[in-house]
Protein backbone atom coordinates (compact mmCIF):
# COMPACT_ATOMS: atom_id res chain seq x y z
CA UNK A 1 46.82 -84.19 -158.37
CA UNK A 2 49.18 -85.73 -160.54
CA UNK A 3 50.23 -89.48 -160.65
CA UNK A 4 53.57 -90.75 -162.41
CA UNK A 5 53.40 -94.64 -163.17
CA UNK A 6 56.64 -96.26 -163.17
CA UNK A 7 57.37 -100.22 -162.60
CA UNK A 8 59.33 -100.46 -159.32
CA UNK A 9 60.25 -104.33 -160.18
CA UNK A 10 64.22 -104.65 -161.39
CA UNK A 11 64.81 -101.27 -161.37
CA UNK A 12 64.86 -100.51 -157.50
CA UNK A 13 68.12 -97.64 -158.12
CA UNK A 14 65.43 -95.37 -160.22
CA UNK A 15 62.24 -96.61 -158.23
CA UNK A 16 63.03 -96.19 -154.99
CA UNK A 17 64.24 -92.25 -155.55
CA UNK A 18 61.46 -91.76 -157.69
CA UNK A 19 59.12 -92.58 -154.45
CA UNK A 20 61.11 -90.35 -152.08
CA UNK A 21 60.65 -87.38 -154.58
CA UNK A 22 56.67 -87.96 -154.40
CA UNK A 23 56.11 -90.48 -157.38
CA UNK A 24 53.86 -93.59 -156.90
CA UNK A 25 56.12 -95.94 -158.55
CA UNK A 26 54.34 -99.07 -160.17
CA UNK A 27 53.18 -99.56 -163.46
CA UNK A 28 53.99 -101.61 -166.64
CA UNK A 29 56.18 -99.59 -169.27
CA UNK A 30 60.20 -99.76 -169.28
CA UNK A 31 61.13 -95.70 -169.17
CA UNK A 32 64.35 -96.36 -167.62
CA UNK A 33 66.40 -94.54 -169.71
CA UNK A 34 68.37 -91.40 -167.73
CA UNK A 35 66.62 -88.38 -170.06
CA UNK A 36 63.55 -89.75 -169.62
CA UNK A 37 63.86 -89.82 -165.69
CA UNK A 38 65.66 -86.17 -166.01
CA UNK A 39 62.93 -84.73 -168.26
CA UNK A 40 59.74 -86.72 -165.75
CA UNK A 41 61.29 -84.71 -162.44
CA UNK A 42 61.85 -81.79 -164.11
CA UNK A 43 57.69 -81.88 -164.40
CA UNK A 44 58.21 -81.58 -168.61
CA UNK A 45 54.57 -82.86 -169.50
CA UNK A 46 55.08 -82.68 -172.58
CA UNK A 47 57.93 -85.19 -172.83
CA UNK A 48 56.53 -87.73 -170.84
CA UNK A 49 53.24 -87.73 -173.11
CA UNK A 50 55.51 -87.36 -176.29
CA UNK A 51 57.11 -90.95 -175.33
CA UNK A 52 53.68 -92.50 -173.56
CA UNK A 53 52.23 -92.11 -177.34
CA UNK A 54 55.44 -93.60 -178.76
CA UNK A 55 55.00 -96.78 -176.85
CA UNK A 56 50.91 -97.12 -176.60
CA UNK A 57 49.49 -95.49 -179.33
CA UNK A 58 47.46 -91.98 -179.63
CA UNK A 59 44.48 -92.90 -177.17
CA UNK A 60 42.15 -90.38 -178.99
């Protein structure tokens, strides 16, 4: 099973369809942006890991 972490907090209008599409939305990293969201529900893995190491770091 796959989780998708996304902050629900000031961002209710991506959040909230997020959650009705199956993502637990809640988390601590701004992805708001509208390719990002695109690219996370078309399931591209690769993307969302590709900006995750961006942000945090390589966590090998």
């Amino acid at each position: 099973m796959n989780y998708w972490l996304h902050r629900i907090s000031h961002k209710a209008e991506l959040s909230y369809p997020l959650l009705n599409k199956g993502f637990l939305t809640i988390g601590f990293s701004d992805f708001t942006s509208e390719e990002f969201i695109d690219k996370v529900l078309a399931d591209d893995r690769s993307y969302f890991e590709e900006k995750f190491k961006e942000k945090w770091g390589d966590p090998s």
